[in-house]
Protein backbone atom coordinates (compact mmCIF):
# COMPACT_ATOMS: atom_id res chain seq x y z
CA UNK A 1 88.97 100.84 117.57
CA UNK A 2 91.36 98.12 117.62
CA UNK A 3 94.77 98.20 119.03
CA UNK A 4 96.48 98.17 115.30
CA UNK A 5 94.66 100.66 114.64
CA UNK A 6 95.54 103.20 117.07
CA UNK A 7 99.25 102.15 116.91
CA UNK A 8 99.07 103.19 113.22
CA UNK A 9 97.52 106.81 113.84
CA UNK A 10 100.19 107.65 116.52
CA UNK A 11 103.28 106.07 113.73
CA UNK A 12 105.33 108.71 112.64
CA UNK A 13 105.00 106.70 109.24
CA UNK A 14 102.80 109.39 107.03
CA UNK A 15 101.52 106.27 104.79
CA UNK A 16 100.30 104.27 107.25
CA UNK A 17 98.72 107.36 109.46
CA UNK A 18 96.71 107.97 106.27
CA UNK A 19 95.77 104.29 105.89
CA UNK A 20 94.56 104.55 109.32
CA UNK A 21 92.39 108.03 108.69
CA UNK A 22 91.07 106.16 105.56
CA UNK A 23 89.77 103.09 107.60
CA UNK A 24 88.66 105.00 110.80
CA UNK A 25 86.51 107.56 108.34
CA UNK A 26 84.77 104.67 107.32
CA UNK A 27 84.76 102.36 109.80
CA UNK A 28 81.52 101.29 109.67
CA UNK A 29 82.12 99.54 105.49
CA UNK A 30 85.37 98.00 106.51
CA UNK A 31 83.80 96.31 109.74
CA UNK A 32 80.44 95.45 107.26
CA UNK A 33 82.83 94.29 104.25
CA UNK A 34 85.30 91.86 106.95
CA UNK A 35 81.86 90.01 108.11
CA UNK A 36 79.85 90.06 105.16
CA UNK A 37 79.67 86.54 103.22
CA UNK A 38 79.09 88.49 99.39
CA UNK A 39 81.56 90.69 97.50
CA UNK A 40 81.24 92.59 94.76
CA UNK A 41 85.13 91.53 93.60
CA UNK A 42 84.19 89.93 90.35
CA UNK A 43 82.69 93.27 89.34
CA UNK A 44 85.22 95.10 90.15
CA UNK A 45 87.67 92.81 88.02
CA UNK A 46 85.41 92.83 85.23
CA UNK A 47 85.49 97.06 85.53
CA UNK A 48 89.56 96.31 86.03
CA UNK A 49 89.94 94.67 82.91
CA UNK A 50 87.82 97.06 80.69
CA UNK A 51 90.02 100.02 81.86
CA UNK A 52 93.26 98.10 81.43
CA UNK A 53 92.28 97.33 77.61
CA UNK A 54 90.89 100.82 77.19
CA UNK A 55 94.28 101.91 78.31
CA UNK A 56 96.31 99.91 76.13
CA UNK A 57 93.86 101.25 72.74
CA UNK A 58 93.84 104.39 74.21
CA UNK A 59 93.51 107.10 70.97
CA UNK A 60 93.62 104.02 68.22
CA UNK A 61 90.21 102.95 67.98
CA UNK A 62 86.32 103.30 68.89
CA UNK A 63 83.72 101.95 70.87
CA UNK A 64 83.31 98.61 67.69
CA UNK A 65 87.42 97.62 68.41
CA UNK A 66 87.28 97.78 72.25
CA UNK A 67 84.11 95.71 72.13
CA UNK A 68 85.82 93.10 69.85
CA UNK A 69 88.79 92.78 71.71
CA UNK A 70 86.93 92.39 75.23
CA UNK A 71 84.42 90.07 73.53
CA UNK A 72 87.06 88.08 72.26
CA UNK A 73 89.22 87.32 75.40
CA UNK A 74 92.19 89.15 74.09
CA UNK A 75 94.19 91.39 76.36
């Protein structure tokens, strides 16, 4: 574990101690996703944007208007 690391676990700052638990739980994926040459980012931002325009329609129309709108560019 690097030194950052264990300086963050023994902070008496409760948001970074957690950031620290979160990384050192899965350790393994953050070390894999640092030195890996593929991501999955555009994914996610496609998966981003749905839920963001979902959000905005959210209770005004169906699955035809959300389709439309994502379809079409508009935000």
């Amino acid at each position: 574990m690097g030194t950052w690391l264990q300086a963050a676990t023994a902070s008496g700052i409760a948001a970074l101690k957690s950031f620290a638990k979160g990384v050192q739980n899965d350790l393994a994926a953050v070390r894999e996703g640092i030195v890996q040459s593929w991501s999955n980012g555009p994914v996610e931002g496609h998966v981003n944007k749905l839920k963001t325009v979902k959000r905005q329609m959210y209770g005004c129309a169906k699955l035809d208007l959300l389709r439309a709108r994502l379809l079409a560019g508009s935000t």
